[in-house]
Protein backbone atom coordinates (compact mmCIF):
# COMPACT_ATOMS: atom_id res chain seq x y z
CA UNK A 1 0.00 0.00 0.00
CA UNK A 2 1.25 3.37 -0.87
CA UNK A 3 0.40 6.64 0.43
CA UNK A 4 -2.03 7.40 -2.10
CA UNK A 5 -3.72 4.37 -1.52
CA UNK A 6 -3.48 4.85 2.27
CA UNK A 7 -4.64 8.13 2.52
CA UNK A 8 -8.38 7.17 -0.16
CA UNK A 9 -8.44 4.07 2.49
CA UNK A 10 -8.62 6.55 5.21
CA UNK A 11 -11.35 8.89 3.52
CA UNK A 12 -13.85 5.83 3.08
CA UNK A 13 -13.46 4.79 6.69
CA UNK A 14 -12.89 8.05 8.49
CA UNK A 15 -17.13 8.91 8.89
CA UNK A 16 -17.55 4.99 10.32
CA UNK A 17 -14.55 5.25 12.33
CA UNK A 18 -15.84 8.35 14.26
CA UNK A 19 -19.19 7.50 14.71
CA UNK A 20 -18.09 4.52 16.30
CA UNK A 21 -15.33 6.02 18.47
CA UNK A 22 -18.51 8.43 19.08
CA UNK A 23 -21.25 6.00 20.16
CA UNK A 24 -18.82 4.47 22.43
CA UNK A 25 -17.21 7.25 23.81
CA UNK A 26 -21.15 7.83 24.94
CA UNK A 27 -21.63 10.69 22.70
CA UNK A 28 -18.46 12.44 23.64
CA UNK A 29 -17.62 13.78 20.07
CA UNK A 30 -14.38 15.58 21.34
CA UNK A 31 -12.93 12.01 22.76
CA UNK A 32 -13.98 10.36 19.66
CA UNK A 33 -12.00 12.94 17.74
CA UNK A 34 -9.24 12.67 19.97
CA UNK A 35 -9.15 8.85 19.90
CA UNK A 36 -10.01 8.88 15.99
CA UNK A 37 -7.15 11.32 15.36
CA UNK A 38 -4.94 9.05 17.73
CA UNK A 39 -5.66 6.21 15.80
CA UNK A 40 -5.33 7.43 12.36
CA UNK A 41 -1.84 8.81 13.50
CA UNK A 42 -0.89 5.36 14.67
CA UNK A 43 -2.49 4.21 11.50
CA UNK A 44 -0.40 6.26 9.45
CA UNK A 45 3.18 5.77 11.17
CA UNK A 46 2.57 1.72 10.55
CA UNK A 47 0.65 1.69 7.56
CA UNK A 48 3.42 0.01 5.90
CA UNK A 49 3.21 -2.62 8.07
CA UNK A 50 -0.39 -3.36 6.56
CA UNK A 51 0.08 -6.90 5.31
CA UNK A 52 -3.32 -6.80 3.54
CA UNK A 53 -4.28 -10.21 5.22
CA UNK A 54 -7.37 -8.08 6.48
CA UNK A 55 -9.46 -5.76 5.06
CA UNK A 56 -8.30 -2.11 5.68
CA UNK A 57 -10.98 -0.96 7.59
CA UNK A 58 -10.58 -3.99 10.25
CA UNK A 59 -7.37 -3.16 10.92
CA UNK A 60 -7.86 0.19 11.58
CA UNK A 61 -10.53 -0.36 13.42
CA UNK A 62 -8.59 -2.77 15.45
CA UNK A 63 -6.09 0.64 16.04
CA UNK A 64 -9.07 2.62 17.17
CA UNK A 65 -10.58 -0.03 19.49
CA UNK A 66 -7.22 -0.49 21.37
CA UNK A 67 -6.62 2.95 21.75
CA UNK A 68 -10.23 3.51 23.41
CA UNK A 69 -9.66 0.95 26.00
CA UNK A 70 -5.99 2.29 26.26
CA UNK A 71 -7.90 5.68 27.24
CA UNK A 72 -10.09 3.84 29.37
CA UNK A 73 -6.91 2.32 31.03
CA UNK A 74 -5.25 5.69 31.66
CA UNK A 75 -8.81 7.26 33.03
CA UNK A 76 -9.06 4.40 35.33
CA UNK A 77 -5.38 4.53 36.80
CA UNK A 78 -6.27 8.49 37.76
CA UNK A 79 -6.93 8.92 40.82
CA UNK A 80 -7.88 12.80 39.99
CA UNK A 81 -10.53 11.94 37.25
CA UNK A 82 -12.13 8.73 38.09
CA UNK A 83 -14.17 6.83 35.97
CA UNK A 84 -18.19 8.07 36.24
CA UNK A 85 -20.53 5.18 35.42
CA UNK A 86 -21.88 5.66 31.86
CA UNK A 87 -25.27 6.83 32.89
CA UNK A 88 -23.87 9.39 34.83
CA UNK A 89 -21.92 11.11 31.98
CA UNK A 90 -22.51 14.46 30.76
CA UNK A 91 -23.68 14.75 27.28
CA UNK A 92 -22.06 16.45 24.66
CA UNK A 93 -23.14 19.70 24.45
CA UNK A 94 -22.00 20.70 20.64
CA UNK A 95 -24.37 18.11 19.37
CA UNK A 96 -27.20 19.52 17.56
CA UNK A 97 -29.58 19.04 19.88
CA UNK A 98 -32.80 18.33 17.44
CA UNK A 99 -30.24 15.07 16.04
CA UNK A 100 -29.69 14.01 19.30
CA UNK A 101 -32.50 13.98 20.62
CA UNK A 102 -34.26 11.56 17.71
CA UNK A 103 -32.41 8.87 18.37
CA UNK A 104 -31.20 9.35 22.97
CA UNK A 105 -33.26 6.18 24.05
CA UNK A 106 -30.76 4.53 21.55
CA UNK A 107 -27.90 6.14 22.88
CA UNK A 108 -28.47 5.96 26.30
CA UNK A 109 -29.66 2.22 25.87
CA UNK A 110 -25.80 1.55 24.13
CA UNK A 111 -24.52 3.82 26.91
CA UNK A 112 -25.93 1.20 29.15
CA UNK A 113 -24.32 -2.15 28.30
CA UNK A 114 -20.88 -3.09 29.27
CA UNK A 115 -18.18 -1.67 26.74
CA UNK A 116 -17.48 -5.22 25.31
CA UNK A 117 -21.09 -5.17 24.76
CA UNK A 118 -21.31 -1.67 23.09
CA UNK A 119 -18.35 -2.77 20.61
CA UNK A 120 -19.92 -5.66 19.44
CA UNK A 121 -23.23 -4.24 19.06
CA UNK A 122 -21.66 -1.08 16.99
CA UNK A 123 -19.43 -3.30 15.00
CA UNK A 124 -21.87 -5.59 14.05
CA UNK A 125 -24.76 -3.76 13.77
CA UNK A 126 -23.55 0.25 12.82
CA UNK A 127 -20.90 -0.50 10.92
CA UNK A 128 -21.81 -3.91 9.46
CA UNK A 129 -18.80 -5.72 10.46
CA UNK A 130 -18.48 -9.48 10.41
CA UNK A 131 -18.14 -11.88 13.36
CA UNK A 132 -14.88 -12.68 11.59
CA UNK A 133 -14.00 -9.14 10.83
CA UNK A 134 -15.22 -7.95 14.61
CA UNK A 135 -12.96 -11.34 16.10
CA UNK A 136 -9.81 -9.17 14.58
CA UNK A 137 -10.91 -5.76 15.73
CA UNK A 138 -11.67 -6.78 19.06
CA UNK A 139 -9.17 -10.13 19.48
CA UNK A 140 -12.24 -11.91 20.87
CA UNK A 141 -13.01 -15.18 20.26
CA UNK A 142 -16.39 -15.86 17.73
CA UNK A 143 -18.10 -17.40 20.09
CA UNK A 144 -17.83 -14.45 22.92
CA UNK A 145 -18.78 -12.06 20.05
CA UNK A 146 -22.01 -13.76 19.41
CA UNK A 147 -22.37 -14.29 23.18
CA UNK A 148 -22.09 -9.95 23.68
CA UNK A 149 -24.17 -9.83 20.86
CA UNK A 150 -26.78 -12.29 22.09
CA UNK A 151 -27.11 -10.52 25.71
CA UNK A 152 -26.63 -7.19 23.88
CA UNK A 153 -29.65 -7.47 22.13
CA UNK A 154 -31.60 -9.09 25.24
CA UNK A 155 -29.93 -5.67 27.55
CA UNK A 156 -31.34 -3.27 24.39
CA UNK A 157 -34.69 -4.82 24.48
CA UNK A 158 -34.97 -4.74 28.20
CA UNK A 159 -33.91 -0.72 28.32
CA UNK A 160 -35.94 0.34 25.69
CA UNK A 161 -39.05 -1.34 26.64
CA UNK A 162 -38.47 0.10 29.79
CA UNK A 163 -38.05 3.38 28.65
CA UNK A 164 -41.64 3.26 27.06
């Protein structure tokens, strides 16, 4: 892959990329641009290292996944900004708030499952990843994919019916 190549990989996956940083950053849009520029940095200083045994896209999402839960790692090991449960997040206020609002039982519902969960059920479902495809991303084994995705969907169902 050359740069050229590498750089019209990176403008087809860039919009998925960040709306799944977004979703499970909780909404945080200035995280998910953090972590998206993070990753497409990391993406770009290796990207000759791309063996092509993947598709592009998994492997970059695999570089965006890791450095989420690297984030998550360095929020947890700080003792002067501890880790808020999900629910208890602030939302991002430069969303347009007539968007947002359409589709917040959705959100908050993701917001509520466990972030293994939340990856699974973006991968799969947002960004139409394969179990194959999300076993790379995630380095999760098929059967725990379809297991998140199984009690995913039974968590969803539970919070939105609640919600009506």
């Amino acid at each position: 892959m050359d740069k050229s190549q590498f750089i019209n990989a990176i403008a087809q996956e860039q919009e998925s990329l960040r709306r799944f940083l977004c979703v499970l950053c909780g909404g945080d849009s200035f995280t998910a641009d953090d972590l998206a520029q993070e990753a497409l940095l990391k993406a770009y200083l290796s990207f000759g290292k791309f063996e092509g045994r993947s598709r592009f896209s998994t492997w970059l999402f695999r570089i965006a996944y890791n450095c989420f839960y690297d984030r998550q790692a360095r929020l947890a090991g700080d003792a002067a900004e501890p880790l808020r449960p999900d629910h208890e997040k602030e939302a991002d206020e430069s969303a347009d708030a007539s968007s947002a609002f359409a589709y917040q039982d959705l959100y908050m519902a993701i917001r509520s499952l466990p972030y293994a969960e939340q990856a699974v059920i973006l991968l799969f479902y947002m960004e139409d990843k394969s179990v194959k495809d999300i076993e790379s991303i995630t380095g999760m084994p098929s059967g725990t994919i379809r297991s998140h995705l199984s009690r995913g969907r039974q968590h969803l169902r539970k919070f939105l019916e609640g919600q009506r």
